[in-house]
PDB file of N, CA and C in Angstrom:
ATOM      1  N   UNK A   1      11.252 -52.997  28.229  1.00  0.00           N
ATOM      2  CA  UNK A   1      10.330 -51.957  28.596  1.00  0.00           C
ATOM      3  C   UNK A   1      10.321 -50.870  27.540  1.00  0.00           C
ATOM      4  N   UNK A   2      11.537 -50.416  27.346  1.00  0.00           N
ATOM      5  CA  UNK A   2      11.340 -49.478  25.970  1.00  0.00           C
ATOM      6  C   UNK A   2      11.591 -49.633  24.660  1.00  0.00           C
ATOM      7  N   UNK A   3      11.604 -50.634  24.706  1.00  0.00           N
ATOM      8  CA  UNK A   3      11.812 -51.237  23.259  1.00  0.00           C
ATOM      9  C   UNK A   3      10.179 -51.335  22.676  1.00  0.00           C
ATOM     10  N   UNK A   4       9.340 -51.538  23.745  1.00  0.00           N
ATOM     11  CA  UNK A   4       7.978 -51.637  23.674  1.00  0.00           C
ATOM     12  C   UNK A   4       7.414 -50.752  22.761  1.00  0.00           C
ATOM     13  N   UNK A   5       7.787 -49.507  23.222  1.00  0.00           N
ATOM     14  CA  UNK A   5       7.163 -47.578  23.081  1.00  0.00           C
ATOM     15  C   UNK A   5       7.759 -47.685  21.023  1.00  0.00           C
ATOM     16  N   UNK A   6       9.128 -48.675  20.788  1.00  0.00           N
ATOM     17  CA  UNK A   6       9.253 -48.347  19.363  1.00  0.00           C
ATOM     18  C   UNK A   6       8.338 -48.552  18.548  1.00  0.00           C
ATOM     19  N   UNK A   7       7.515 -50.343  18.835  1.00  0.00           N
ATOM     20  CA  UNK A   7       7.004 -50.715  17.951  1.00  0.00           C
ATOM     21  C   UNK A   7       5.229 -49.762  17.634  1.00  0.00           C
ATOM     22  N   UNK A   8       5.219 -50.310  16.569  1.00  0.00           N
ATOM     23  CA  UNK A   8       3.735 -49.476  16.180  1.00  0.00           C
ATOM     24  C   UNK A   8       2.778 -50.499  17.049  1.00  0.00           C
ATOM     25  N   UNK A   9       1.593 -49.544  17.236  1.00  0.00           N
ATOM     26  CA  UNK A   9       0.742 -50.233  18.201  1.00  0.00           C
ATOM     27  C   UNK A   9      -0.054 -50.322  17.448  1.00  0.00           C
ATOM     28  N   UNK A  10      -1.480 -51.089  17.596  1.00  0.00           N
ATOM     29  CA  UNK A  10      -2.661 -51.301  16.909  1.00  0.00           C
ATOM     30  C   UNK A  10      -3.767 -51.922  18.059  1.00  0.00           C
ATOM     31  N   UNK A  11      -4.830 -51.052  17.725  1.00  0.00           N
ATOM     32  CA  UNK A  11      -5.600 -51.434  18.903  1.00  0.00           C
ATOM     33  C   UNK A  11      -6.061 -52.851  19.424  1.00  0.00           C
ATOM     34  N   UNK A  12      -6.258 -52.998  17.928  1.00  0.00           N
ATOM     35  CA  UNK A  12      -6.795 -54.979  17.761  1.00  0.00           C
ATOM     36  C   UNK A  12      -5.721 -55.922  18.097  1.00  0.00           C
ATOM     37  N   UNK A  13      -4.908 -55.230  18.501  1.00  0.00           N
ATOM     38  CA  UNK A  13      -3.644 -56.898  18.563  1.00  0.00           C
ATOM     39  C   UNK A  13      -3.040 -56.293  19.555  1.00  0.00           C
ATOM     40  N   UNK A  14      -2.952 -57.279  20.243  1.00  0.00           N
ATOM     41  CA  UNK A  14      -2.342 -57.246  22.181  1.00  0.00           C
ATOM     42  C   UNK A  14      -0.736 -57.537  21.436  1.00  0.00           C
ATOM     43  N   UNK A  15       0.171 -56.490  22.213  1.00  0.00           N
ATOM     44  CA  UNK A  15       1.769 -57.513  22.220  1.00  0.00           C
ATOM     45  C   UNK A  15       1.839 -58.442  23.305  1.00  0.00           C
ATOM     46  N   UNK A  16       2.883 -59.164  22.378  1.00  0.00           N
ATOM     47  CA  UNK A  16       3.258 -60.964  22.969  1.00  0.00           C
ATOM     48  C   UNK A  16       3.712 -60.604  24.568  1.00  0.00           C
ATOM     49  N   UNK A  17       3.988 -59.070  24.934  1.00  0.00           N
ATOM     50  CA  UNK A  17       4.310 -59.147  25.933  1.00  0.00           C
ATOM     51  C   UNK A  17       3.388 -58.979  26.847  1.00  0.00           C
ATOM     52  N   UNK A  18       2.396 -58.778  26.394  1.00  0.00           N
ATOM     53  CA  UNK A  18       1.228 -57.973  27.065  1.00  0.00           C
ATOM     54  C   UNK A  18       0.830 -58.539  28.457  1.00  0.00           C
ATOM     55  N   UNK A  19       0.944 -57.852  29.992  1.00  0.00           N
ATOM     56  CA  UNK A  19       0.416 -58.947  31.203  1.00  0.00           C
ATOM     57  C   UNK A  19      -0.551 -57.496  31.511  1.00  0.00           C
ATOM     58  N   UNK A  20      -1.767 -58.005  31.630  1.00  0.00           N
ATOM     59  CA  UNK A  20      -2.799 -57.463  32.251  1.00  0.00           C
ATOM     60  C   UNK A  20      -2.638 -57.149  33.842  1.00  0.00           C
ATOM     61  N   UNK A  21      -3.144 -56.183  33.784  1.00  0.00           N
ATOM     62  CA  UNK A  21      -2.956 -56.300  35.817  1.00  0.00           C
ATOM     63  C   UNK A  21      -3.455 -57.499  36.521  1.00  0.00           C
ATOM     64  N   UNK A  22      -3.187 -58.303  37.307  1.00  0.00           N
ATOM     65  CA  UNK A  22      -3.662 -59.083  38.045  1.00  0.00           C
ATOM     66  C   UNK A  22      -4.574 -58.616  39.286  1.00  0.00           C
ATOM     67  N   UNK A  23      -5.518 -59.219  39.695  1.00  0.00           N
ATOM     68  CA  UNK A  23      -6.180 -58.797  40.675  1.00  0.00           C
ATOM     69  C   UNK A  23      -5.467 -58.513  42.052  1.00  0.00           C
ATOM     70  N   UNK A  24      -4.420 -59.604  42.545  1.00  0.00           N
ATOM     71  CA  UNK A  24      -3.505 -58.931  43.519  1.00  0.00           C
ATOM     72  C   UNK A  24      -2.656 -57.277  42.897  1.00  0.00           C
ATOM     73  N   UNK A  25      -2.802 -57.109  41.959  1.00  0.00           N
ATOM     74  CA  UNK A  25      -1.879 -56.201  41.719  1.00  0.00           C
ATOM     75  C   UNK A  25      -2.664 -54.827  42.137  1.00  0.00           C
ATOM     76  N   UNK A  26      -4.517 -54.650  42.093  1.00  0.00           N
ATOM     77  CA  UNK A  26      -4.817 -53.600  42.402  1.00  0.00           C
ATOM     78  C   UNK A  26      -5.994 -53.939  43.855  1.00  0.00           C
ATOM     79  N   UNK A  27      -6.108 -54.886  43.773  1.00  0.00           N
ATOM     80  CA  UNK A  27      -7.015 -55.145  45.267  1.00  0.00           C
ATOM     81  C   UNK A  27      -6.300 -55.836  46.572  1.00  0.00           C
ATOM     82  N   UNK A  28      -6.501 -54.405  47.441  1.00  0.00           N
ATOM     83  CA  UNK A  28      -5.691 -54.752  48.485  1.00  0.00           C
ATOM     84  C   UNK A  28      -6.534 -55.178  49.863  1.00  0.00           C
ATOM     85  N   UNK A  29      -7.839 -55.259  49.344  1.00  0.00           N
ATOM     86  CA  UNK A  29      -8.508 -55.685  50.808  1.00  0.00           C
ATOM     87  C   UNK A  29      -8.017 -56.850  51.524  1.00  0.00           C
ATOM     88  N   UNK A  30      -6.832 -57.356  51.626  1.00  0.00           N
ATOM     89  CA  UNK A  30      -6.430 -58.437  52.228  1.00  0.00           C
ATOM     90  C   UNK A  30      -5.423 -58.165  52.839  1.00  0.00           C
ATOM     91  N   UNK A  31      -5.001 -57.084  52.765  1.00  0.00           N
ATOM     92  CA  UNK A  31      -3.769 -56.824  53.266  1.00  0.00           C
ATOM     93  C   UNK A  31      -4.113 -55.910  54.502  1.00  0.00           C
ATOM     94  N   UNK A  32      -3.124 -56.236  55.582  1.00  0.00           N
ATOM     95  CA  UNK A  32      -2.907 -55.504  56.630  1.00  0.00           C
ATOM     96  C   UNK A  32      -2.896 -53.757  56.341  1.00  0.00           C
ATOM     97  N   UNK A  33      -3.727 -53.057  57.898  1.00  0.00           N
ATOM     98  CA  UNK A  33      -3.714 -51.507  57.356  1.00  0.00           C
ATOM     99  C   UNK A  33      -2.288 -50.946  57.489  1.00  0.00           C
ATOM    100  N   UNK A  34      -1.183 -51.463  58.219  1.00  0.00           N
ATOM    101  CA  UNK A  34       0.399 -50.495  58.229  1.00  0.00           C
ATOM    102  C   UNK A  34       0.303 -51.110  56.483  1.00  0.00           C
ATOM    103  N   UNK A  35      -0.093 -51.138  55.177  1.00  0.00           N
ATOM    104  CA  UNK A  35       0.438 -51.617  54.227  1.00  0.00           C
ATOM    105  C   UNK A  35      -0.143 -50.890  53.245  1.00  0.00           C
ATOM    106  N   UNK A  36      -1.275 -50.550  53.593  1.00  0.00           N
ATOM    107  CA  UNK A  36      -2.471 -49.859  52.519  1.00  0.00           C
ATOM    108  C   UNK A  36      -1.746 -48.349  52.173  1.00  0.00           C
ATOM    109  N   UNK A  37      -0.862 -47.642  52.860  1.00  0.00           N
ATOM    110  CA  UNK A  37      -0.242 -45.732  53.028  1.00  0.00           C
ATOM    111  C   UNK A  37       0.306 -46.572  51.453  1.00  0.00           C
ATOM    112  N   UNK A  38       1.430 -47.549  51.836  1.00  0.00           N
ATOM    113  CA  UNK A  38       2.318 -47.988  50.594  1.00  0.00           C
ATOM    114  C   UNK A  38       1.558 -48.403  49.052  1.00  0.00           C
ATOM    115  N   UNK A  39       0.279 -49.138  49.529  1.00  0.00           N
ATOM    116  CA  UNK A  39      -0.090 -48.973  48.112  1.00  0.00           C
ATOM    117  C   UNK A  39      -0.698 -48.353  47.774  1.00  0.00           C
ATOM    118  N   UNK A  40      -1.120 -46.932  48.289  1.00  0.00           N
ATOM    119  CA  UNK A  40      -1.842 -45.849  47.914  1.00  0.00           C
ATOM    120  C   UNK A  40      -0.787 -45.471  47.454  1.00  0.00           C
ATOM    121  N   UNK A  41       0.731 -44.930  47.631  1.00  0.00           N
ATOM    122  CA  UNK A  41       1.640 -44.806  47.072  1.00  0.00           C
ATOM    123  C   UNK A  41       1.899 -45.318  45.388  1.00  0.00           C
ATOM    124  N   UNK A  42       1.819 -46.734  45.483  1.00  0.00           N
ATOM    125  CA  UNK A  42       2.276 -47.715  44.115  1.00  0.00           C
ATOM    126  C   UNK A  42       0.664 -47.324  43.014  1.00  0.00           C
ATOM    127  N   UNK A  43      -0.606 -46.930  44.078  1.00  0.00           N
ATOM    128  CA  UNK A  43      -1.335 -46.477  42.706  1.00  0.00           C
ATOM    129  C   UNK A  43      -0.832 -45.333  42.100  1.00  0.00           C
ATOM    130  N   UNK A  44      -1.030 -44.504  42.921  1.00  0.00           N
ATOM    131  CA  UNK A  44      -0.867 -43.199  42.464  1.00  0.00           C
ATOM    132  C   UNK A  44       0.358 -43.158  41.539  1.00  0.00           C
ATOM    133  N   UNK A  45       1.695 -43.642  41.753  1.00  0.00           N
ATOM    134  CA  UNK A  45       3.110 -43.834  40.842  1.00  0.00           C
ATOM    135  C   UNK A  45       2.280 -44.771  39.559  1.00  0.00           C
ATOM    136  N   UNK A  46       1.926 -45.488  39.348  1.00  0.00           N
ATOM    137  CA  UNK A  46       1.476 -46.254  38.376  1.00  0.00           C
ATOM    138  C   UNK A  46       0.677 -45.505  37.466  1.00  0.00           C
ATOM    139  N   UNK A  47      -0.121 -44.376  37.991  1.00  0.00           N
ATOM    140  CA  UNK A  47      -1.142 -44.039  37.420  1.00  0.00           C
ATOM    141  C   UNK A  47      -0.541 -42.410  37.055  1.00  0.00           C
ATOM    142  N   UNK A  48       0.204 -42.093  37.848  1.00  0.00           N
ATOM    143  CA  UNK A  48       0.938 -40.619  37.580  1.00  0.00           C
ATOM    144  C   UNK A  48       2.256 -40.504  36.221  1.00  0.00           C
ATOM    145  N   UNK A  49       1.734 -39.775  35.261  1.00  0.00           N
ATOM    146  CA  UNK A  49       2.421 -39.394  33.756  1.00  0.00           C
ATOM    147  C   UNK A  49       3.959 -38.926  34.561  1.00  0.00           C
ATOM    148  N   UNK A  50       4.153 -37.957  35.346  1.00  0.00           N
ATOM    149  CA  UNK A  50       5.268 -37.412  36.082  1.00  0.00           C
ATOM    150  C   UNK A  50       6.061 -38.316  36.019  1.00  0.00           C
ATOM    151  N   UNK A  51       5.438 -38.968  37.090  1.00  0.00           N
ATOM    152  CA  UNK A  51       6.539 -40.233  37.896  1.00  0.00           C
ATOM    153  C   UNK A  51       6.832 -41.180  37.038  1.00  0.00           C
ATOM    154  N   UNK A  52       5.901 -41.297  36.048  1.00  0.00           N
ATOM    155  CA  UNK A  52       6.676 -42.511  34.511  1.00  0.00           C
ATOM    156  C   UNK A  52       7.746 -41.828  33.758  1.00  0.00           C
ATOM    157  N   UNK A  53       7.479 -40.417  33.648  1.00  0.00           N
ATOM    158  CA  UNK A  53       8.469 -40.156  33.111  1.00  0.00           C
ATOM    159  C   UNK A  53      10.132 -40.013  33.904  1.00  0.00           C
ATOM    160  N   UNK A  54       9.507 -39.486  34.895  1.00  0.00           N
ATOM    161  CA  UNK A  54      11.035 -39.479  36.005  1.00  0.00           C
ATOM    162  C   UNK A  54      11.572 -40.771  36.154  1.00  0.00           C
ATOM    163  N   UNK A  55      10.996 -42.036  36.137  1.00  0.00           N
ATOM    164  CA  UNK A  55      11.215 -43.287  36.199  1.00  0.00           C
ATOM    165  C   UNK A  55      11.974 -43.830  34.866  1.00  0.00           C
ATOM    166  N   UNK A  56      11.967 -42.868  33.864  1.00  0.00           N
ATOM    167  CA  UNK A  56      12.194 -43.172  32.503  1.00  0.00           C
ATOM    168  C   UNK A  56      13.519 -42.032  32.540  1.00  0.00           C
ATOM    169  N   UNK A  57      13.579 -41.208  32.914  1.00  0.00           N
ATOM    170  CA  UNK A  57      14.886 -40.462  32.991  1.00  0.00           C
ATOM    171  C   UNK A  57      15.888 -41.132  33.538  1.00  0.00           C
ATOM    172  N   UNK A  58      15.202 -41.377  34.870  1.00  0.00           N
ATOM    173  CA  UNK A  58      16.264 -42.387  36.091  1.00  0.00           C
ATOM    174  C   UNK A  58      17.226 -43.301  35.038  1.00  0.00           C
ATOM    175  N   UNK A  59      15.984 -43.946  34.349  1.00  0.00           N
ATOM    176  CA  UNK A  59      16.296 -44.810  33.580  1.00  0.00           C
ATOM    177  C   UNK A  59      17.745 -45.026  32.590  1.00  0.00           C
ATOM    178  N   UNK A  60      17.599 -43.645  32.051  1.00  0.00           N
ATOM    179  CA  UNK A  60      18.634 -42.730  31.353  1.00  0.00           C
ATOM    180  C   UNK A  60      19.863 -42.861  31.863  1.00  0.00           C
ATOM    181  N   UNK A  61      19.898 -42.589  32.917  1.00  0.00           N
ATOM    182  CA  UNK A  61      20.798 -42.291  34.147  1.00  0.00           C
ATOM    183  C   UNK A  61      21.729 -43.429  34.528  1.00  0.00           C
ATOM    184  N   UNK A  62      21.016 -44.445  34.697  1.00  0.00           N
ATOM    185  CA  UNK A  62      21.610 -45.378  35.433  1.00  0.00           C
ATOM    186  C   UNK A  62      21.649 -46.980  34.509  1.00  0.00           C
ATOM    187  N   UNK A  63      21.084 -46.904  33.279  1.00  0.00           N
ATOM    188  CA  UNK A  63      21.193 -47.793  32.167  1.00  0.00           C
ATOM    189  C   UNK A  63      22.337 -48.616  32.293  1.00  0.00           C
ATOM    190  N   UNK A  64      23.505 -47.583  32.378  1.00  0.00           N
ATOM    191  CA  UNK A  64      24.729 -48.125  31.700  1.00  0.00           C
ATOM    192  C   UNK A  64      24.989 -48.902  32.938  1.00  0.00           C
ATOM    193  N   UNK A  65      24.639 -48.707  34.262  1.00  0.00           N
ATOM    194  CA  UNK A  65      24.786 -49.949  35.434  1.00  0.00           C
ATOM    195  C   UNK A  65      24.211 -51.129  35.362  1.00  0.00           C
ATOM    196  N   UNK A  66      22.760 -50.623  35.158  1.00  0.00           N
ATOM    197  CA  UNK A  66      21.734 -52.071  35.634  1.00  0.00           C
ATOM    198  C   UNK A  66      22.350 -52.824  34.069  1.00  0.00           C
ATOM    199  N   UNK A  67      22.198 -52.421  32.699  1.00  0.00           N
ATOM    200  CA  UNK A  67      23.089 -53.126  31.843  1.00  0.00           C
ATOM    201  C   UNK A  67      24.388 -53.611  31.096  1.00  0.00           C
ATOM    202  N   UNK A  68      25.171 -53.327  31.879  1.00  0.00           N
ATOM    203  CA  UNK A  68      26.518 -53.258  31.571  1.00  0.00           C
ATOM    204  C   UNK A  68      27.183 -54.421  30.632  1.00  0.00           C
ATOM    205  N   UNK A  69      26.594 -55.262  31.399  1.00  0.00           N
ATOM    206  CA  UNK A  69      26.920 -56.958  31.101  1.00  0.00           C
ATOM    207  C   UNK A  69      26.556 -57.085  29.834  1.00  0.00           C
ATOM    208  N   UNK A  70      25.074 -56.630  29.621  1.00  0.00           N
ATOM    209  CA  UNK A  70      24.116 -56.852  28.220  1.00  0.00           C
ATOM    210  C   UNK A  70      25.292 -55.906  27.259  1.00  0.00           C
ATOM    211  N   UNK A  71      25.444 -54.756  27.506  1.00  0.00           N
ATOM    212  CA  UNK A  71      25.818 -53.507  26.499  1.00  0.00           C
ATOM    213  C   UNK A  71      27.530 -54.325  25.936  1.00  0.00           C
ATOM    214  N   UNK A  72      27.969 -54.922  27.325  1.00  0.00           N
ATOM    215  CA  UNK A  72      29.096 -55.470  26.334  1.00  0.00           C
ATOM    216  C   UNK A  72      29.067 -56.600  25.520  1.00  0.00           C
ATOM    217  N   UNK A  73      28.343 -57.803  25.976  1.00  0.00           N
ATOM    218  CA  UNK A  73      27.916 -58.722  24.887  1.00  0.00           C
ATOM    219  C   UNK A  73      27.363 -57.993  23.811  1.00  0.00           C
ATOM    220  N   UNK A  74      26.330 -56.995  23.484  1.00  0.00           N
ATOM    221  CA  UNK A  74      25.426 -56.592  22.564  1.00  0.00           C
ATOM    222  C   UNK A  74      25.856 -55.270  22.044  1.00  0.00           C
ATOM    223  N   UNK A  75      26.920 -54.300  21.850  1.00  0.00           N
ATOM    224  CA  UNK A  75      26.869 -53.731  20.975  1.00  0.00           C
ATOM    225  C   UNK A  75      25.168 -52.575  20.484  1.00  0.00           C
ATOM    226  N   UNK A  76      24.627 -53.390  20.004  1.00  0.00           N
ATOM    227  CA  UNK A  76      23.379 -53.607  18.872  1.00  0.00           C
ATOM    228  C   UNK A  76      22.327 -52.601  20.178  1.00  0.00           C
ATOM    229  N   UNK A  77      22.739 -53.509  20.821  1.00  0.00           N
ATOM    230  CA  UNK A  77      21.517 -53.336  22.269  1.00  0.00           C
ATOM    231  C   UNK A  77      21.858 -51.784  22.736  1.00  0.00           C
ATOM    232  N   UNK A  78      22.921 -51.720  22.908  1.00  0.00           N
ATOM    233  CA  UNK A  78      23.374 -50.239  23.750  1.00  0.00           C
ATOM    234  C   UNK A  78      23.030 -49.154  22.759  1.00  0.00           C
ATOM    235  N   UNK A  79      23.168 -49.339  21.355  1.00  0.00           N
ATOM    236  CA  UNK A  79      23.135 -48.520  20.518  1.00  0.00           C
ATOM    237  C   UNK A  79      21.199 -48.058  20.442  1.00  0.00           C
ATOM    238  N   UNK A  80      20.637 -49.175  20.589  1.00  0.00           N
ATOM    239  CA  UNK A  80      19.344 -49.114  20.633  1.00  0.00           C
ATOM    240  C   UNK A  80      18.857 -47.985  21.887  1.00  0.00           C
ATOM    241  N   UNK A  81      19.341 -48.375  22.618  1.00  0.00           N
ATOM    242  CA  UNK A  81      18.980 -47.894  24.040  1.00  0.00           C
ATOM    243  C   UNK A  81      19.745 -46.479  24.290  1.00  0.00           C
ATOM    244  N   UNK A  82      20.446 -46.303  23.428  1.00  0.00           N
ATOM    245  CA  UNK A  82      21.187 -44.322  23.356  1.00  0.00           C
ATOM    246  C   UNK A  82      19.998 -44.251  22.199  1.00  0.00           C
ATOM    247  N   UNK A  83      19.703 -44.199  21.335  1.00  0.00           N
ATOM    248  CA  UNK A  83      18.389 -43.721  20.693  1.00  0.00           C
ATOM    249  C   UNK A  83      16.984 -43.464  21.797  1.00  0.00           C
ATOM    250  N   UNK A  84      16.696 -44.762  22.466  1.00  0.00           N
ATOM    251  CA  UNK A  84      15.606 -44.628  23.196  1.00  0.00           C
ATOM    252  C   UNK A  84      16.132 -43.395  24.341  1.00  0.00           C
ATOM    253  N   UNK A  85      16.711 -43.540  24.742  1.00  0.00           N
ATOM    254  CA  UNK A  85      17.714 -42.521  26.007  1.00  0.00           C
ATOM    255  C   UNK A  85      17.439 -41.082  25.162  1.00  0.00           C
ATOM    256  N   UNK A  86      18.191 -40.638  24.115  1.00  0.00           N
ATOM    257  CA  UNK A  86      17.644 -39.254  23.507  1.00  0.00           C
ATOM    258  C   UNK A  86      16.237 -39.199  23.459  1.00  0.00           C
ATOM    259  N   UNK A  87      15.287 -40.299  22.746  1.00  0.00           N
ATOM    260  CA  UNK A  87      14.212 -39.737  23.116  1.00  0.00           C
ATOM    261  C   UNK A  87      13.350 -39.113  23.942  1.00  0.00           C
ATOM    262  N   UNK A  88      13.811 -40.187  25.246  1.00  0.00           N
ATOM    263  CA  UNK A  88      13.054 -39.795  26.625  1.00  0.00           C
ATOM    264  C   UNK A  88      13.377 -38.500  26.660  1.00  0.00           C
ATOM    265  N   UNK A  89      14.685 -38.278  26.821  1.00  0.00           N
ATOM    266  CA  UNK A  89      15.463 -36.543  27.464  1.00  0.00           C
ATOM    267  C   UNK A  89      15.336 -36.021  26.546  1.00  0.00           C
ATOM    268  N   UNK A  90      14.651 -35.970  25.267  1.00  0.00           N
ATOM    269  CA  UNK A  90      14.308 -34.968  24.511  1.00  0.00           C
ATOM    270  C   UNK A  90      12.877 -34.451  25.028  1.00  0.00           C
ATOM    271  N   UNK A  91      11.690 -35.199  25.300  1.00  0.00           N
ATOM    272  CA  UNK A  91      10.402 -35.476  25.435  1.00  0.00           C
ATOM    273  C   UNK A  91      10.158 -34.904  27.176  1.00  0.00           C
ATOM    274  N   UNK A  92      11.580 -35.413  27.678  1.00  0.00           N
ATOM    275  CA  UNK A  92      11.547 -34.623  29.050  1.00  0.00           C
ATOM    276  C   UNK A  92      12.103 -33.389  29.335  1.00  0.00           C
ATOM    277  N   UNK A  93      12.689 -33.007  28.758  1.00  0.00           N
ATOM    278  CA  UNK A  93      13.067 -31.607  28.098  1.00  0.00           C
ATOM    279  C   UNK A  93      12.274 -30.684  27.932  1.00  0.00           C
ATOM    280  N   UNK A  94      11.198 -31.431  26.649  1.00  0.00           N
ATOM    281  CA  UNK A  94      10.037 -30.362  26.137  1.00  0.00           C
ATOM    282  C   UNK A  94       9.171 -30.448  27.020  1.00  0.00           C
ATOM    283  N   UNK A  95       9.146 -31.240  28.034  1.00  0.00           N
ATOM    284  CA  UNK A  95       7.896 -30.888  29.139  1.00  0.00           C
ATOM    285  C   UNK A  95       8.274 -29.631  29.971  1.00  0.00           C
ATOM    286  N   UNK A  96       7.100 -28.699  30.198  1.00  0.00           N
ATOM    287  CA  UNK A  96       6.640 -28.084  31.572  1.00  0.00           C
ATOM    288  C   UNK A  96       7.195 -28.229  32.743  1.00  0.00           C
ATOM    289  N   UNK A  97       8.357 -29.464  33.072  1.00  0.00           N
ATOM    290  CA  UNK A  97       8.244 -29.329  34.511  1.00  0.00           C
ATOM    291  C   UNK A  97       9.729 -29.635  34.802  1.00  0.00           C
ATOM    292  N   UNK A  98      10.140 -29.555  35.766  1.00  0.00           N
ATOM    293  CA  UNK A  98      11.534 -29.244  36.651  1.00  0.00           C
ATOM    294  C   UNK A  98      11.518 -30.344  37.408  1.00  0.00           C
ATOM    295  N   UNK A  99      12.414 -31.488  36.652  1.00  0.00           N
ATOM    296  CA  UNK A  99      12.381 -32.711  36.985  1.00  0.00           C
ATOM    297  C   UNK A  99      13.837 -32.642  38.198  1.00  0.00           C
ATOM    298  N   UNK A 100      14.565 -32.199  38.099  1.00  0.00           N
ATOM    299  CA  UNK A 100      15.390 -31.814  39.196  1.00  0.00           C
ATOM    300  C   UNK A 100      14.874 -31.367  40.646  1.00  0.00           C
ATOM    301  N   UNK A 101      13.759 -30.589  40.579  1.00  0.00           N
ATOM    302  CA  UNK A 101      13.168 -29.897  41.669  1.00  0.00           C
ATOM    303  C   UNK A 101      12.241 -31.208  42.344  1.00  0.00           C
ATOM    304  N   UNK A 102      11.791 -31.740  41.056  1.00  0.00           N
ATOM    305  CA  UNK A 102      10.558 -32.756  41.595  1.00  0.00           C
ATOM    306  C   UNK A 102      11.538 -33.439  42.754  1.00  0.00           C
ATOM    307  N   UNK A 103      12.338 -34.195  42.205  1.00  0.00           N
ATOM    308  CA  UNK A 103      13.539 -35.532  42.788  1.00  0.00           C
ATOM    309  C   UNK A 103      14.152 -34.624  43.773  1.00  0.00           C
ATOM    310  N   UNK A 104      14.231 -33.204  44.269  1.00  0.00           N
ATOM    311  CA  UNK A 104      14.934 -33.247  45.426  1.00  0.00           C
ATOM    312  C   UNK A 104      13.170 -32.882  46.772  1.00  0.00           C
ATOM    313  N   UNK A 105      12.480 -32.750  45.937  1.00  0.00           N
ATOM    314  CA  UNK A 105      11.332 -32.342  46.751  1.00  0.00           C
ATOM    315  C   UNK A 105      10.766 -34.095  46.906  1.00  0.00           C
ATOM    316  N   UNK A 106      11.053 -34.795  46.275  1.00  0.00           N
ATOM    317  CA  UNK A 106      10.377 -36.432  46.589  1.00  0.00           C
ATOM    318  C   UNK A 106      11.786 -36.744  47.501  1.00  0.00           C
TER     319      UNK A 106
END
């Protein structure tokens, strides 16, 4: 996921990783109404700059769990990912907003 944000982008060339939204992913007319509150939820997070970035702090946060396994085989990898990690919390830093306040008010 953030290894993505390093490489240079170019408009004309899709990355190899590239998955387009799928039509289940934004049309929910099939789904039951107790279900629709939740994906009015998952648009709005998808589509909200905030919540990517708080999702990208989290990220920060809790790295060294969800990869632990990877960081000790890889060295290379962890080192990558404390670069990407300063970036975010630098970038979330220089923002406007009180990401502490947000997360106890969500």
């Amino acid at each position: 996921m953030h290894s993505q944000a390093k490489r240079e982008r170019r408009p004309d060339v899709l990355p190899e990783d590239y998955d387009p939204l799928r039509r289940e992913d934004w049309n929910f007319d099939l789904l039951p109404n107790e279900e629709l509150i939740a994906c009015r939820f998952w648009e709005y997070a998808r589509e909200s700059r905030t919540i990517k970035m708080a999702a990208d702090v989290h990220w920060c946060h809790v790295r060294h769990i969800w990869h632990r396994q990877a960081y000790a085989d890889s060295p290379h990898r962890k080192r990558e990912d404390d670069e990407e990690a300063q970036r975010i919390e630098r970038r979330a830093s220089a923002a406007p907003f009180n990401y502490d306040e947000f997360f106890e008010k969500f």
